[in-house]
C-alpha atoms as a PDB file:
ATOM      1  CA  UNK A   1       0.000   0.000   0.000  1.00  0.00           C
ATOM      2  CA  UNK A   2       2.709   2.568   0.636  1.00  0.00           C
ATOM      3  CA  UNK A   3       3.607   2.859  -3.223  1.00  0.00           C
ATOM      4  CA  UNK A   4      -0.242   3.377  -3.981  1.00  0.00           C
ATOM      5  CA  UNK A   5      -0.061   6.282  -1.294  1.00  0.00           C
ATOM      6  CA  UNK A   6       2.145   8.193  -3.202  1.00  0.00           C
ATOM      7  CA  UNK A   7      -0.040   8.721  -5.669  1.00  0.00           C
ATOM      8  CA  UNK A   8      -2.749  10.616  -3.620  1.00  0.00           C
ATOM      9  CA  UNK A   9      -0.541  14.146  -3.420  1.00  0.00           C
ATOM     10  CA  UNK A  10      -3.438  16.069  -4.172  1.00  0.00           C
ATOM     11  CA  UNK A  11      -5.841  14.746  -1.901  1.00  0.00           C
ATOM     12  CA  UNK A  12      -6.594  16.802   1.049  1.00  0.00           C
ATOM     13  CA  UNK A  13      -8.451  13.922   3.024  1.00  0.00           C
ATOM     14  CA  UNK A  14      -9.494  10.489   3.771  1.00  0.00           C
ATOM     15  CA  UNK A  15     -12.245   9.716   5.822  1.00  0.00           C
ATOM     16  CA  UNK A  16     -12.558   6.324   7.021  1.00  0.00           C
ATOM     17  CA  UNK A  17     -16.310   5.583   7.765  1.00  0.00           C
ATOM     18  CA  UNK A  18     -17.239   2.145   9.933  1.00  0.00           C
ATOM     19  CA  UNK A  19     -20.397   0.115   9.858  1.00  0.00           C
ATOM     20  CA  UNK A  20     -22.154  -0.701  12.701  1.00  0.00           C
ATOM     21  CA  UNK A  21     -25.296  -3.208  11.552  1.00  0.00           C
ATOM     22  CA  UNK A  22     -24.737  -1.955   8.003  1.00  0.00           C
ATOM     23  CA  UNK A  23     -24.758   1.575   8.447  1.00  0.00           C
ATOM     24  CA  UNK A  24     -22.616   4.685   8.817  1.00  0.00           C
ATOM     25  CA  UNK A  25     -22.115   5.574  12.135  1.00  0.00           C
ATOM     26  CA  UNK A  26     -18.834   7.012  13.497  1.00  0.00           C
ATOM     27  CA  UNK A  27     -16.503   8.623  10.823  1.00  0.00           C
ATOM     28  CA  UNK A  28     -12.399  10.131  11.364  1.00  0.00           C
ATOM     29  CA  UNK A  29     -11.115  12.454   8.735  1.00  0.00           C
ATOM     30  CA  UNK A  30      -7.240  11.642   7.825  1.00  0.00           C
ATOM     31  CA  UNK A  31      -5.484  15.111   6.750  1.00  0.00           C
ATOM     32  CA  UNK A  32      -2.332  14.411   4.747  1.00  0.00           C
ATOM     33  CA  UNK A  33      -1.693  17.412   3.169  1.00  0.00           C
ATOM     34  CA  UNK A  34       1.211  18.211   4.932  1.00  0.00           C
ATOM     35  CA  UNK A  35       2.993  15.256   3.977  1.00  0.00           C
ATOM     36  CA  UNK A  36       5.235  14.434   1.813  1.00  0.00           C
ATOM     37  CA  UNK A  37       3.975  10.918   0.685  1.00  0.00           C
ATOM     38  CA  UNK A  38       7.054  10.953  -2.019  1.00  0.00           C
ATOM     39  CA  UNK A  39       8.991   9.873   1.273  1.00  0.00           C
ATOM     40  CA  UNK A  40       8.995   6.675   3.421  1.00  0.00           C
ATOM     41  CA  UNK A  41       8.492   8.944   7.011  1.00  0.00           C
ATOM     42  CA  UNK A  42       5.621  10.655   4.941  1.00  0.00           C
ATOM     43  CA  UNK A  43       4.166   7.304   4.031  1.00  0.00           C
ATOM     44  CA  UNK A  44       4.628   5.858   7.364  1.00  0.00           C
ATOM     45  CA  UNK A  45       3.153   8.653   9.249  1.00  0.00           C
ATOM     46  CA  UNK A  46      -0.034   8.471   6.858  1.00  0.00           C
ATOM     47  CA  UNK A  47      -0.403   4.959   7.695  1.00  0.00           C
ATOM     48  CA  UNK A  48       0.038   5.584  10.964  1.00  0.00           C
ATOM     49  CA  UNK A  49      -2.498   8.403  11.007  1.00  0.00           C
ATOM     50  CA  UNK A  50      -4.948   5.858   8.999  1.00  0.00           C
ATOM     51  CA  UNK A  51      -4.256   3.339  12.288  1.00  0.00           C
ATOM     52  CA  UNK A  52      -4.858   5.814  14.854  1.00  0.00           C
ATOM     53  CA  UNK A  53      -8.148   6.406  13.321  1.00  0.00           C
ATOM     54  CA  UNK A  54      -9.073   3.138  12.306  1.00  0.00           C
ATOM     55  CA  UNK A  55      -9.096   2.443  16.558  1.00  0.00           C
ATOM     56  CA  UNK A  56     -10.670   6.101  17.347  1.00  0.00           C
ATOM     57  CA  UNK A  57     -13.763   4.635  14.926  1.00  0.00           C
ATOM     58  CA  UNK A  58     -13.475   1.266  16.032  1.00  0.00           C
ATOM     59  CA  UNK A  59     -12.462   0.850  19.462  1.00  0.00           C
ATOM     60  CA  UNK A  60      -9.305  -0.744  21.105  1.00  0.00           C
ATOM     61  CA  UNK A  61      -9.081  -3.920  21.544  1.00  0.00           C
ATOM     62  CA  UNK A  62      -7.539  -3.160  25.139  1.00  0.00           C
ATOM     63  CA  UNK A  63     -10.310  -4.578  27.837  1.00  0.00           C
ATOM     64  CA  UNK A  64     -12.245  -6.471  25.227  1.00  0.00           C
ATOM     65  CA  UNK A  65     -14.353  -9.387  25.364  1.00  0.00           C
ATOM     66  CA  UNK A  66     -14.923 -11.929  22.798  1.00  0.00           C
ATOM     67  CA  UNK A  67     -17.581 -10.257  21.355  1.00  0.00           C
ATOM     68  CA  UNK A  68     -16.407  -6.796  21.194  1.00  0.00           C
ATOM     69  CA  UNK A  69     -13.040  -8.403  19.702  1.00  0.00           C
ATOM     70  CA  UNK A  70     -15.182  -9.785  16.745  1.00  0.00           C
ATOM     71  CA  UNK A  71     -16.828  -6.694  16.498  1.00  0.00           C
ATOM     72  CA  UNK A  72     -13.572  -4.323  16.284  1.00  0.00           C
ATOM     73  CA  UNK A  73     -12.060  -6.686  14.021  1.00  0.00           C
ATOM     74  CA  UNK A  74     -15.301  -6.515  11.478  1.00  0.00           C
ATOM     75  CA  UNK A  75     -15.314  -2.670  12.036  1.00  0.00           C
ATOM     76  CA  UNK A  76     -11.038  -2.698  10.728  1.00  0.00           C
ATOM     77  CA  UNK A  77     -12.045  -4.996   8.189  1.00  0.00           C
ATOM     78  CA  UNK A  78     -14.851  -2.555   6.570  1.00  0.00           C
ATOM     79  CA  UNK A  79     -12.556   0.396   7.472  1.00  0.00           C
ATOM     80  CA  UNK A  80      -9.705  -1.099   5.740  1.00  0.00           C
ATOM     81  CA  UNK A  81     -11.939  -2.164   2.785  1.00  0.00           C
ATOM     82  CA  UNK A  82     -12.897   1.517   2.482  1.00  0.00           C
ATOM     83  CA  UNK A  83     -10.251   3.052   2.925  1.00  0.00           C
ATOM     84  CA  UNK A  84      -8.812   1.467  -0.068  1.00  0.00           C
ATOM     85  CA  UNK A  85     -11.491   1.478  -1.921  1.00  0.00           C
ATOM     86  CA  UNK A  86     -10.859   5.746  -1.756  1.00  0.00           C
ATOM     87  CA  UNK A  87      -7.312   5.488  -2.250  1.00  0.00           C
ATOM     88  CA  UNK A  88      -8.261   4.016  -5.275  1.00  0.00           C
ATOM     89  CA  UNK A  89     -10.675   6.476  -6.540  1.00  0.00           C
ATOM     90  CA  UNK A  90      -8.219   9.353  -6.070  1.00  0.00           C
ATOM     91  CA  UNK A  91      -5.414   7.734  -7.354  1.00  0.00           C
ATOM     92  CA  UNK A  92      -7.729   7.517 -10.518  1.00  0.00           C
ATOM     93  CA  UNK A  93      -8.676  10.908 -10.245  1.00  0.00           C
ATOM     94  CA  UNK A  94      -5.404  12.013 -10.082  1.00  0.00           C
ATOM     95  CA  UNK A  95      -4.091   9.891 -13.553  1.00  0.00           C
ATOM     96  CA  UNK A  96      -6.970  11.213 -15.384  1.00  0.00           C
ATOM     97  CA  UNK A  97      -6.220  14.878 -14.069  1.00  0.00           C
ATOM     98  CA  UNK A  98      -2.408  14.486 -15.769  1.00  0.00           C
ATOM     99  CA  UNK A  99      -4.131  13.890 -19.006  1.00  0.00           C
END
């Protein structure tokens, strides 16, 4: 994923949206506009940005039971699953703005 990051210069923002029963309920927005993701510390402190709010929307797993463990790891899953599934759209939007 960190090559594919690179990409997204232009973007301003990522929000990372979880799913609680199948719908939107908590949201984090992920500035990156200050970074340089040309560079491995850029890239590594966007994906740790993109962690830190992956567990604000989700929850720790810290103190956990079984069942909030399955549920955190379902709410990362759909996070993570969204969150690429942006990347990718702005890393199309940005190729077709070159042209």
């Amino acid at each position: 994923m960190p090559k594919f990051i690179a990409a997204l210069a232009v973007a301003t923002l990522i929000a990372a949206p979880a799913l609680a029963q199948g719908r939107p309920d908590r949201s984090a927005v992920v500035r990156h506009a200050d970074l340089d993701l040309r560079s491995d510390a850029g890239r590594a402190a966007l994906n740790h940005r993109l962690a830190a709010a992956t567990e604000q929307v989700c929850g720790s797993y810290a103190g956990a039971d079984q069942d909030d463990e399955r549920q955190i790891r379902r709410c990362r899953n759909t996070v993570g699953a969204d969150i690429a599934r942006q990347l990718a759209a702005r890393r199309g939007a940005a190729l077709v703005a070159r042209r």
